[in-house]
N, C-alpha and C. Protein backbone atom coordinates (compact mmCIF):
# COMPACT_ATOMS: atom_id res chain seq x y z
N UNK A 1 148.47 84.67 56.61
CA UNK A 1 149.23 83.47 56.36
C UNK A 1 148.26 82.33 56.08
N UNK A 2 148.32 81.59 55.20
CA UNK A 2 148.04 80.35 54.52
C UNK A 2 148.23 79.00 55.61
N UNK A 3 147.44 77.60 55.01
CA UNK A 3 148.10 76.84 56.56
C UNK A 3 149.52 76.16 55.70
N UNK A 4 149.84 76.41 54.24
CA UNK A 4 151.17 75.88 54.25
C UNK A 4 152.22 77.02 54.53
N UNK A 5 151.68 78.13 55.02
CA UNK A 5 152.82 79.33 55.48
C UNK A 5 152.72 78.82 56.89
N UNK A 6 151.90 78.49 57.68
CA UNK A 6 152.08 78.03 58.89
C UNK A 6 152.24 76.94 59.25
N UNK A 7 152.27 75.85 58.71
CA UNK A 7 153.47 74.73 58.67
C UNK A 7 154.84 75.32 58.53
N UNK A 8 155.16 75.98 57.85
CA UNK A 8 156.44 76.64 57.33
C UNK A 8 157.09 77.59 58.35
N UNK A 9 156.04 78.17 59.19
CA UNK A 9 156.47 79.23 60.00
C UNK A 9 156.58 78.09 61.35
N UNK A 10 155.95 77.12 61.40
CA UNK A 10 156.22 75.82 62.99
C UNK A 10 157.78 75.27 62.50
N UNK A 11 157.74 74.88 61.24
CA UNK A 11 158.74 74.24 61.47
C UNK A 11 160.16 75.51 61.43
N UNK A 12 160.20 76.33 60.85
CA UNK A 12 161.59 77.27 61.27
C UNK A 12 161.39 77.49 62.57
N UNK A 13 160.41 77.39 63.76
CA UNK A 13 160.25 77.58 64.80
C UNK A 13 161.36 76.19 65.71
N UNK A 14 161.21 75.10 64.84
CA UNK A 14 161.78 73.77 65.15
C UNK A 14 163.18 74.17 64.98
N UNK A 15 163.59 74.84 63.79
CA UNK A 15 165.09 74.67 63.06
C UNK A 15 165.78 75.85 64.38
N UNK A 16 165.11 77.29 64.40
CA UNK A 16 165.88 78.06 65.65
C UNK A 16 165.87 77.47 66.78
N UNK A 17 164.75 76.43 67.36
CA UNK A 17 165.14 76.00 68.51
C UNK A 17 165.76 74.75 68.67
N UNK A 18 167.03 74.58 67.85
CA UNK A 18 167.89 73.38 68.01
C UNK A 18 167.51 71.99 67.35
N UNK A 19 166.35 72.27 66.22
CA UNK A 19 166.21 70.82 65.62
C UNK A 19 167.23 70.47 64.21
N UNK A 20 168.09 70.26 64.43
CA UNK A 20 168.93 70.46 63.38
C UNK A 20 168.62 69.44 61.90
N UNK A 21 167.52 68.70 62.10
CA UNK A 21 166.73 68.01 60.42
C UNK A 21 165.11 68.54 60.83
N UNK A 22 164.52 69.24 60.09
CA UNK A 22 163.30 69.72 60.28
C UNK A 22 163.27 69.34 58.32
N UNK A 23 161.91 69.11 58.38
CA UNK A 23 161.24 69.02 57.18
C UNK A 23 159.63 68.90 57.31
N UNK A 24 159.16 69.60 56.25
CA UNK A 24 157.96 69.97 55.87
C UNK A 24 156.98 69.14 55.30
N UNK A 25 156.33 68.27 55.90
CA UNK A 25 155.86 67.08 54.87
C UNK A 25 154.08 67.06 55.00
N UNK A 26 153.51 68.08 55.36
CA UNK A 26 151.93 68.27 55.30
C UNK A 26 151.28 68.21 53.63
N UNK A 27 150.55 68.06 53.64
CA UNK A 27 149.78 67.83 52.22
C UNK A 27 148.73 66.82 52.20
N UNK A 28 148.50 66.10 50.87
CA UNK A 28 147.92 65.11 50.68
C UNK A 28 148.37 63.92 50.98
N UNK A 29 147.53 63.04 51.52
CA UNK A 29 148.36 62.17 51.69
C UNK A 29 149.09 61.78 53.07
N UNK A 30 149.43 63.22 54.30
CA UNK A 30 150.60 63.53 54.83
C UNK A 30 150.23 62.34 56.36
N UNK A 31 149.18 61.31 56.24
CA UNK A 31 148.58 60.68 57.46
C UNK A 31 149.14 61.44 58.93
N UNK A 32 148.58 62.85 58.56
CA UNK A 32 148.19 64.02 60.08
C UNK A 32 149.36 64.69 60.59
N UNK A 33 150.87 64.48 59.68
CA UNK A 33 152.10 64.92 60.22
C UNK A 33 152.28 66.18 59.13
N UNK A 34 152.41 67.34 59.89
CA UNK A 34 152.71 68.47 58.72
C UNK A 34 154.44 68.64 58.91
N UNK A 35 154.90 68.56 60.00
CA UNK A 35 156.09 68.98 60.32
C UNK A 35 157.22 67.62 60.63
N UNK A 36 158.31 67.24 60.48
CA UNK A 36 159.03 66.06 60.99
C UNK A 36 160.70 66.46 61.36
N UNK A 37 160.28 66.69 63.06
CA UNK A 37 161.86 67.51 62.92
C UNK A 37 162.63 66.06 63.95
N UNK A 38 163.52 66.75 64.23
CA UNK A 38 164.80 65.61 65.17
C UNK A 38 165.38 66.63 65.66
N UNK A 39 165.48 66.22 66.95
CA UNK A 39 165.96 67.50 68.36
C UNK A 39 167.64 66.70 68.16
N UNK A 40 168.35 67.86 68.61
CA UNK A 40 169.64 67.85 68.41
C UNK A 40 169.79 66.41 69.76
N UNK A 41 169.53 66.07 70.40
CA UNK A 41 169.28 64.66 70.96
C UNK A 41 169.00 63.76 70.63
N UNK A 42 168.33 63.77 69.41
CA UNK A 42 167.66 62.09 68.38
C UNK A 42 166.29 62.27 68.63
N UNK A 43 165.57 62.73 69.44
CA UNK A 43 164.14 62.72 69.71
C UNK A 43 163.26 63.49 68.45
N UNK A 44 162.63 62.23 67.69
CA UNK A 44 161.78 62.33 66.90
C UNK A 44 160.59 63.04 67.13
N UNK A 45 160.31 64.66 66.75
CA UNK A 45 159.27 65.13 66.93
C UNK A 45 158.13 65.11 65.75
N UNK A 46 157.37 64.79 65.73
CA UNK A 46 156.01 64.82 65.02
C UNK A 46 154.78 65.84 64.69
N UNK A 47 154.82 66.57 64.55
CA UNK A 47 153.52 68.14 64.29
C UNK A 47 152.64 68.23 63.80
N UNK A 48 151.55 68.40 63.77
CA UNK A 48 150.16 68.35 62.80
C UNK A 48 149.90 69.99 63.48
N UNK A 49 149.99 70.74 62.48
CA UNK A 49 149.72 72.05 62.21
C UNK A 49 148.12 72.61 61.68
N UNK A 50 147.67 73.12 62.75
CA UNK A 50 146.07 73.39 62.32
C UNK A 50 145.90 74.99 62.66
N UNK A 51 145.70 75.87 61.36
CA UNK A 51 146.07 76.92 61.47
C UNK A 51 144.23 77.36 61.40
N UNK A 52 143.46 77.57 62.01
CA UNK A 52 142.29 77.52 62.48
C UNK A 52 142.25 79.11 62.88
N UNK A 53 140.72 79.95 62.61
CA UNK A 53 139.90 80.54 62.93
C UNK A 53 140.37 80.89 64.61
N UNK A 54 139.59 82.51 65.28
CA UNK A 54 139.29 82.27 66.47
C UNK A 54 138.44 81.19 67.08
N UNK A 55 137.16 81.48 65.96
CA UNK A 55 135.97 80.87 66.74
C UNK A 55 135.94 79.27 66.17
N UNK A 56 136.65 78.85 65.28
CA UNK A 56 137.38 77.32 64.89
C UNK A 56 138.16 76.78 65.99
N UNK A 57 137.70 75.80 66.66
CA UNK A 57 138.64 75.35 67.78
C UNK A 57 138.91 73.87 67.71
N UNK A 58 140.61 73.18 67.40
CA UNK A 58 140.87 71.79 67.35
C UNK A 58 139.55 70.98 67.94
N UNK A 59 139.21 69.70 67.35
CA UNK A 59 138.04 69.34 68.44
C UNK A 59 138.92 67.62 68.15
N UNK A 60 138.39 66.65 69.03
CA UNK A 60 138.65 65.83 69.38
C UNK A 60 138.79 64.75 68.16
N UNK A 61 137.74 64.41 67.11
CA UNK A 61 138.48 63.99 66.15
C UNK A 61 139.71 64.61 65.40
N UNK A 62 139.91 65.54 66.00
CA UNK A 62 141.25 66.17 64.79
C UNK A 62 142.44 64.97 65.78
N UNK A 63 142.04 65.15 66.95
CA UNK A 63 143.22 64.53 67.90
C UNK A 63 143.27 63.37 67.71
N UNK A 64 142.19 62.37 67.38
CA UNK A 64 142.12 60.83 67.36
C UNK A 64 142.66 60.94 65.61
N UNK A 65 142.22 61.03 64.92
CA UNK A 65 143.17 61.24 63.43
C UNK A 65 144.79 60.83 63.61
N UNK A 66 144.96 62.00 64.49
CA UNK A 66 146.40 62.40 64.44
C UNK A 66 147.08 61.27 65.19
N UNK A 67 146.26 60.74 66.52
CA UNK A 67 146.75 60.01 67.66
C UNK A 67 146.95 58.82 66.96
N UNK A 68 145.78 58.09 66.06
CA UNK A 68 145.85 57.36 65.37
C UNK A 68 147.32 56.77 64.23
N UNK A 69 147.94 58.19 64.19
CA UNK A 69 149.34 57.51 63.05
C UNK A 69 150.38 58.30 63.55
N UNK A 70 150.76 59.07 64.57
CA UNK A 70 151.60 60.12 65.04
C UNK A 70 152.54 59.46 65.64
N UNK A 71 152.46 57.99 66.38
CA UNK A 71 153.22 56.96 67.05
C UNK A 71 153.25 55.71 66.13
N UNK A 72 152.04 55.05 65.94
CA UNK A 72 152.10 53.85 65.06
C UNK A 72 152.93 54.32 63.56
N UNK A 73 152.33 55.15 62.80
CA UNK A 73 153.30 55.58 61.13
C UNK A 73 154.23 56.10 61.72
N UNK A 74 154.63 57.19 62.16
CA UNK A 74 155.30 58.19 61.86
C UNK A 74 156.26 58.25 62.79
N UNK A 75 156.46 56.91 64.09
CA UNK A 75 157.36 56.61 65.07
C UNK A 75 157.88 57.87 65.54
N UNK A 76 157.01 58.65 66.12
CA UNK A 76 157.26 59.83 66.91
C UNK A 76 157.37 59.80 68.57
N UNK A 77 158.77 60.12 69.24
CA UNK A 77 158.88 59.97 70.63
C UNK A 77 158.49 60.99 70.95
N UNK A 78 157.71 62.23 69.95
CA UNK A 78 156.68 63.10 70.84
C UNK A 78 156.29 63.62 69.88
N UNK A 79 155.26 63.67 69.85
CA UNK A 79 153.78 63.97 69.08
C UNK A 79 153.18 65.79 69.54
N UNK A 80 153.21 66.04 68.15
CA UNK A 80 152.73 67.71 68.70
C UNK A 80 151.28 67.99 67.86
N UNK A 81 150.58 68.89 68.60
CA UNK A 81 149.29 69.33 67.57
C UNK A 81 149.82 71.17 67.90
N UNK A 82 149.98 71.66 66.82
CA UNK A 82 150.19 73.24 67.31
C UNK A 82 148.48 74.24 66.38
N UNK A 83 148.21 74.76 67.27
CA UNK A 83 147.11 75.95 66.60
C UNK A 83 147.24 77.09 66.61
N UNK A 84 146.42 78.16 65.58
CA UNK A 84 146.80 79.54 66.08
C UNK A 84 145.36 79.67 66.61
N UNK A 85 144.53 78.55 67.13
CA UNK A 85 143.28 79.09 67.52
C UNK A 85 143.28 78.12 69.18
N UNK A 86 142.37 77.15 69.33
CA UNK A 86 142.02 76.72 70.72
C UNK A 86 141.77 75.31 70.69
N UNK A 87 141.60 74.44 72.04
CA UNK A 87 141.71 73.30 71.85
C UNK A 87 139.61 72.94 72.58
N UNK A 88 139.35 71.78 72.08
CA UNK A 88 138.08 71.44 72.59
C UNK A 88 138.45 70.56 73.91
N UNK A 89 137.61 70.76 75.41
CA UNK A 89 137.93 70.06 76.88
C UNK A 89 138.46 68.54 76.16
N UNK A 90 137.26 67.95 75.22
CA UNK A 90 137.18 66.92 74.93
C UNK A 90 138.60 66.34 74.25
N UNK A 91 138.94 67.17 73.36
CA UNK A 91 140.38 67.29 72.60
C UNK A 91 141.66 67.30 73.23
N UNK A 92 141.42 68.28 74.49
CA UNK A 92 142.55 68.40 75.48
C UNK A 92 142.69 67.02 76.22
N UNK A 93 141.52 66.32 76.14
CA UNK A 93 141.28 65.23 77.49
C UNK A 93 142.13 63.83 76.18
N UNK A 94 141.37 63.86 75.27
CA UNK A 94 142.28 62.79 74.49
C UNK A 94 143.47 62.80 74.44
N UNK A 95 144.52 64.13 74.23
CA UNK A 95 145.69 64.37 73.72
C UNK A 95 146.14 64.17 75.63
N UNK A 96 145.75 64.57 76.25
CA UNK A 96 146.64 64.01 77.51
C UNK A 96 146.49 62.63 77.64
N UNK A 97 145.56 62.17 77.37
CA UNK A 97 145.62 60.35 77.87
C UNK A 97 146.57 59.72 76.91
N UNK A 98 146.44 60.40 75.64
CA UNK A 98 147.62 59.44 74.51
C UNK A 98 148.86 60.14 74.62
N UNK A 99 149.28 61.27 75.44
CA UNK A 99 150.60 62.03 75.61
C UNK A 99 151.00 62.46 74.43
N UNK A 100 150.09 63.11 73.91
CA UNK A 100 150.17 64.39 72.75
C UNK A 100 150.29 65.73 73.08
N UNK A 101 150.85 66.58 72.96
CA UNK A 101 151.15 67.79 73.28
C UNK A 101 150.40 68.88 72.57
N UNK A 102 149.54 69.85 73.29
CA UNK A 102 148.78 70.64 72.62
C UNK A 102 149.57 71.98 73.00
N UNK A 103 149.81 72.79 71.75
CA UNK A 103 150.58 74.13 71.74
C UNK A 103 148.98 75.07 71.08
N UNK A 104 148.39 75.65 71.98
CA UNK A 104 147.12 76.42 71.94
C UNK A 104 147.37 78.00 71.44
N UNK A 105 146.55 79.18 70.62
CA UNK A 105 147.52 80.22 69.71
C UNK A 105 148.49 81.18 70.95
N UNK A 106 148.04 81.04 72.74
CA UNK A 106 148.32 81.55 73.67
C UNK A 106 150.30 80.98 73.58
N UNK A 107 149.93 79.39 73.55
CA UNK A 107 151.04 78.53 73.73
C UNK A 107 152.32 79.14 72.29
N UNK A 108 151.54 79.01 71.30
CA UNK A 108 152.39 79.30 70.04
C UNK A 108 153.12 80.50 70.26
N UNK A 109 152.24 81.85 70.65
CA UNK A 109 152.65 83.09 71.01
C UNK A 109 154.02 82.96 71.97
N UNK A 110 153.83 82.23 72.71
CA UNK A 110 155.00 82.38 73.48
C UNK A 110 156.02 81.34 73.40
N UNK A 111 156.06 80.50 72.48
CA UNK A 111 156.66 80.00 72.00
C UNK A 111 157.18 80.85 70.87
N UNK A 112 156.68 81.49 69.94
CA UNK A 112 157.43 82.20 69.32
C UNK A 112 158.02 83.29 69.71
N UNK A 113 157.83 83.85 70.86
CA UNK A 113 158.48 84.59 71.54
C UNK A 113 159.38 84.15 72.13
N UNK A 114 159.81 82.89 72.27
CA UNK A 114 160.43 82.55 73.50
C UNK A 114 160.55 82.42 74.88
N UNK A 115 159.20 83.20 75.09
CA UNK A 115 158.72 82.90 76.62
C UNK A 115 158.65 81.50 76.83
N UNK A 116 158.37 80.14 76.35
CA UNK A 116 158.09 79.20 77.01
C UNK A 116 159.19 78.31 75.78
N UNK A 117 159.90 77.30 76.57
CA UNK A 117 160.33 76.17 75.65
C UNK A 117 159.71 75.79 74.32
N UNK A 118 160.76 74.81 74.19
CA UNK A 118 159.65 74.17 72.64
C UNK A 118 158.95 73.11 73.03
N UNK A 119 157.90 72.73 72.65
CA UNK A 119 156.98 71.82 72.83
C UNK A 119 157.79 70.24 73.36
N UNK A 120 158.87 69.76 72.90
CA UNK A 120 159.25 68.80 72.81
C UNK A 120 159.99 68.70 74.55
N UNK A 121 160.76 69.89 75.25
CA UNK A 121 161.58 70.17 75.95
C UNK A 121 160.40 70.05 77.27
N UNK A 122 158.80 70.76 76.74
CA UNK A 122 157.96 70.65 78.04
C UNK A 122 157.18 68.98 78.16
N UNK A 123 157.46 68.60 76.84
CA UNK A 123 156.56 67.09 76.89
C UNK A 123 157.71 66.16 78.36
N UNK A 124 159.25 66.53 77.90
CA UNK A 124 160.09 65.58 78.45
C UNK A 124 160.29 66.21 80.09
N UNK A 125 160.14 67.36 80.19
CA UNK A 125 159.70 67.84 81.73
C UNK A 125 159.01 67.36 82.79
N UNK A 126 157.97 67.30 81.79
CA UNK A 126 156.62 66.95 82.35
C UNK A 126 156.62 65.27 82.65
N UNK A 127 157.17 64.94 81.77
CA UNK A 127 157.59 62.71 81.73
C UNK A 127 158.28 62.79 83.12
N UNK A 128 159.20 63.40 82.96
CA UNK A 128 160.17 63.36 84.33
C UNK A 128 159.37 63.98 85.76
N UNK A 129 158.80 64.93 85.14
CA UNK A 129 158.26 65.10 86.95
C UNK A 129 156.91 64.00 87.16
N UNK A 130 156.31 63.47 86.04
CA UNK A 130 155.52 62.03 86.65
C UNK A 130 156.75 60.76 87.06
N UNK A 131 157.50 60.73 86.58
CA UNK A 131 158.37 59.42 86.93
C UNK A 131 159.00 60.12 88.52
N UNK A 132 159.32 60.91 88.60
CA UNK A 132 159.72 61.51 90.10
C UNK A 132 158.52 61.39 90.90
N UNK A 133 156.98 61.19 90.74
CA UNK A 133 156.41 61.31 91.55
C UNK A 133 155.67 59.72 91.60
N UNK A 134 156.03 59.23 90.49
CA UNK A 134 155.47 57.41 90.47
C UNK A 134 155.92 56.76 91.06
């Protein structure tokens, strides 16, 4: 698979799990959003799809790029980075301080399996069990 087959294959991942407007908007140009779906709730999800190597692993400018227009352009109430490869400590450490969601190829796997929610369902989990404990 190609990375516009895997944009293509995240976002039907969006459309079966209840995003009922998903669209494909990676390319030139795309300021770091490959995917732009809306959860059957209104919640604007945001995706930057990096279909990467084993030994290719997201690294921390990919995350500041993305962090950079994923909220300010692209008014996303949750911001996703999905890989079929791995995330850098450094990368992981940015995307939690700006509350970006990293789906790692472990995470994707079971997301396409259905073992684990969709990215958007664990971002708003996770909000709620910090506000229960703030």
């Amino acid at each position: 698979m190609d990375a516009d087959g895997f944009e293509h294959t995240v976002a039907a991942l969006c459309a079966r799990d209840g995003c009922p407007h998903v669209e494909v908007v990676g390319g030139a140009g795309d300021l770091g959003a490959d995917v732009i779906a809306t959860t059957a709730e209104g919640l604007r999800v945001v995706l930057q799809c990096k279909h990467y190597g084993e030994g290719n692993r997201v690294g921390s400018q990919d995350l500041q790029r993305f962090g950079g227009t994923c909220f300010a352009v692209h008014e996303a109430d949750v911001a996703v980075v999905v890989t079929t490869s791995a995330f850098t400590a450094p990368a992981a450490e940015y995307a939690a301080a700006c509350d970006i969601v990293c789906v790692d190829g472990d995470g994707l796997a079971a997301w396409t399996e259905s073992r684990t929610p969709p990215p958007w369902e664990a971002a708003a989990t996770a909000r709620a069990e910090v506000s229960a404990q703030g």
